[in-house]
Protein backbone atom coordinates (compact mmCIF):
# COMPACT_ATOMS: atom_id res chain seq x y z
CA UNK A 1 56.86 15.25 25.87
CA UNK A 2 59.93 13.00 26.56
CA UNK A 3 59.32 12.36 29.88
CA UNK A 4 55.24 11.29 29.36
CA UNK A 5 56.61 8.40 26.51
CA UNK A 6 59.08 7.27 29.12
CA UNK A 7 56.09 6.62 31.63
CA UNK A 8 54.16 5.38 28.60
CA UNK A 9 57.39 3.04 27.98
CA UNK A 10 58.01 2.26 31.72
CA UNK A 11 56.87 -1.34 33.04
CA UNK A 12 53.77 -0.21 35.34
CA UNK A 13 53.62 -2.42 38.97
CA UNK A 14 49.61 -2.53 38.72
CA UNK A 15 50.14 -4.18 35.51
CA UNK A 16 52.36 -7.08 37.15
CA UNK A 17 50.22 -7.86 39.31
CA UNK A 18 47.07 -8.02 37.36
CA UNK A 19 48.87 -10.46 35.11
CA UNK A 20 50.03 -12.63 38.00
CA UNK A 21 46.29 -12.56 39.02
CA UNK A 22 45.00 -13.66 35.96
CA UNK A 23 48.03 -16.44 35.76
CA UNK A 24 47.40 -17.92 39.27
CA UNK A 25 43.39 -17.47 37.93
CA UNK A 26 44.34 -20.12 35.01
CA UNK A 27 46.28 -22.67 37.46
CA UNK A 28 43.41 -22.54 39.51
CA UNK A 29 41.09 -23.33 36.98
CA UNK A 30 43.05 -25.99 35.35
CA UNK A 31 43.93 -27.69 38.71
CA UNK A 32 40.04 -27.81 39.73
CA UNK A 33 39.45 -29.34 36.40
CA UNK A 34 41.32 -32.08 36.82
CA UNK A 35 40.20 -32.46 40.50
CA UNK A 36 37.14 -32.86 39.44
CA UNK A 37 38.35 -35.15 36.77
CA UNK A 38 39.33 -37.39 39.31
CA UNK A 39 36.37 -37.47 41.51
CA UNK A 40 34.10 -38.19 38.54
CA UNK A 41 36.56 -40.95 37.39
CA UNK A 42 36.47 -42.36 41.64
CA UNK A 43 32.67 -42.41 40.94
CA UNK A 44 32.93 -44.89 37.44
CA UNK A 45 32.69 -48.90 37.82
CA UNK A 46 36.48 -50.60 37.59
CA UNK A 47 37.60 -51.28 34.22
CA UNK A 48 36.53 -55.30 33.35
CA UNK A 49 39.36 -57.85 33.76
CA UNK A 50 40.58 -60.08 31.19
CA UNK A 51 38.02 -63.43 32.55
CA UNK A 52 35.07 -60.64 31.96
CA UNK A 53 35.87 -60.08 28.18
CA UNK A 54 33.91 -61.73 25.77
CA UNK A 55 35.21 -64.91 24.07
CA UNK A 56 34.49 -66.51 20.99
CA UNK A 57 32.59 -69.43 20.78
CA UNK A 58 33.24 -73.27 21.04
CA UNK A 59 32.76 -73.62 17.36
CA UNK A 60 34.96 -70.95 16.51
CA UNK A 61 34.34 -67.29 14.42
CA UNK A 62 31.30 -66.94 12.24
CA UNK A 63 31.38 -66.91 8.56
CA UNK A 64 30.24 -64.64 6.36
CA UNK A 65 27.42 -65.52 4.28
CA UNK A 66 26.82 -64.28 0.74
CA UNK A 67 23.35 -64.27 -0.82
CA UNK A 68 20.93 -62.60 -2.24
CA UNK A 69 18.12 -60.55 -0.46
CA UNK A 70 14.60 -59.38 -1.90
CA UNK A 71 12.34 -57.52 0.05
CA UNK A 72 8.68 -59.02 1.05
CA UNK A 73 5.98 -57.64 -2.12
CA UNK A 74 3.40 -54.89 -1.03
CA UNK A 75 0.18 -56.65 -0.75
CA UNK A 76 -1.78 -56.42 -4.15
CA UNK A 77 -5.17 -54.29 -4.03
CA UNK A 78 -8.22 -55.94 -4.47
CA UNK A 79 -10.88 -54.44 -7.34
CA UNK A 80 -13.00 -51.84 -5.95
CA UNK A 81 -10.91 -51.95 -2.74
CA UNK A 82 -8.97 -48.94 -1.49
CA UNK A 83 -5.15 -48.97 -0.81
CA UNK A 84 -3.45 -50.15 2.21
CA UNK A 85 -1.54 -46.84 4.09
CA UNK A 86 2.16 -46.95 5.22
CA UNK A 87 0.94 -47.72 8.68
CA UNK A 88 -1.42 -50.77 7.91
CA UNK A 89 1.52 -52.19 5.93
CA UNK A 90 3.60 -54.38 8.12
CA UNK A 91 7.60 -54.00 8.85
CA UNK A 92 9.00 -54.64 5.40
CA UNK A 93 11.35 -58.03 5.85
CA UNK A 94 13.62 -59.35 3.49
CA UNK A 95 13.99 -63.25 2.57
CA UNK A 96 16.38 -65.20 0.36
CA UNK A 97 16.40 -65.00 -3.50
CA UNK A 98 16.23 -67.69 -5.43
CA UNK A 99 18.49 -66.17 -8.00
CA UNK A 100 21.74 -66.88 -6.79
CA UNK A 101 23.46 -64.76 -9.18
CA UNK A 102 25.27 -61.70 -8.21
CA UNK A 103 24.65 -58.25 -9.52
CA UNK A 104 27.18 -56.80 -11.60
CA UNK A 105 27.37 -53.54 -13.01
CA UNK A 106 27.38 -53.42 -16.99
CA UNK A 107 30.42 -53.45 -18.65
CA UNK A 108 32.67 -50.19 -18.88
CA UNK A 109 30.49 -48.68 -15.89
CA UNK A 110 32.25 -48.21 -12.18
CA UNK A 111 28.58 -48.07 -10.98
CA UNK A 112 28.77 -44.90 -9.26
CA UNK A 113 27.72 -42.05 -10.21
CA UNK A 114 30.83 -39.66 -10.99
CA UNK A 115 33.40 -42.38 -10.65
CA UNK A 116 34.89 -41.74 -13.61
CA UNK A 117 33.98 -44.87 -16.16
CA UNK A 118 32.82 -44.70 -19.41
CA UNK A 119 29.24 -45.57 -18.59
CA UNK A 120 26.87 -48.12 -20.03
CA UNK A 121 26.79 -47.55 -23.94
């Protein structure tokens, strides 16, 4: 019984070399991964140069404008006429309001829902 432990135990040469296999199998695939890396990166337009970059402007960086936005109204029904469907309604555009005041939320509120205010009371 000793002596079948100590082949159990003993470093096995079919076993080295299936390991080295499967090693030299993993370079192999790593180094044709990266070959074809390469080719694929050969095959991509250069990088543009610093003249090819967008610039800004003459007049300089945009501002930021602030305002208001409502949305267009939904056409009102005529009597005895039947309602428009969503695709006989046109795209839904926005325009200007003429209330220039901004929203706030109500005193005490955060104004989302969970964030931890008191709420409106």
């Amino acid at each position: 019984m000793d002596t079948a432990m100590t082949q159990l135990a003993a470093p096995s040469g079919l076993m080295s070399l299936v390991l080295f296999v499967v090693a030299v199998g993993v370079l192999a695939l790593l180094g044709g991964g990266f070959w074809i890396n390469s080719r694929i990166k050969d095959r991509e337009p250069p990088r543009p140069s610093a003249e090819e970059q967008p610039h800004l402007p003459p007049e300089g960086a945009t501002r930021e404008i602030q305002e208001n936005r409502e949305p267009d109204e939904i056409p009102q029904t005529p009597k005895g006429g039947r309602a428009l469907t969503p695709y006989e309604l046109h795209n839904m555009h926005t325009r200007t309001s003429e209330n220039k005041d901004r929203p706030r939320w109500s005193k005490g509120s955060s104004g989302s829902f969970g964030g931890g205010g008191l709420g409106a009371h």
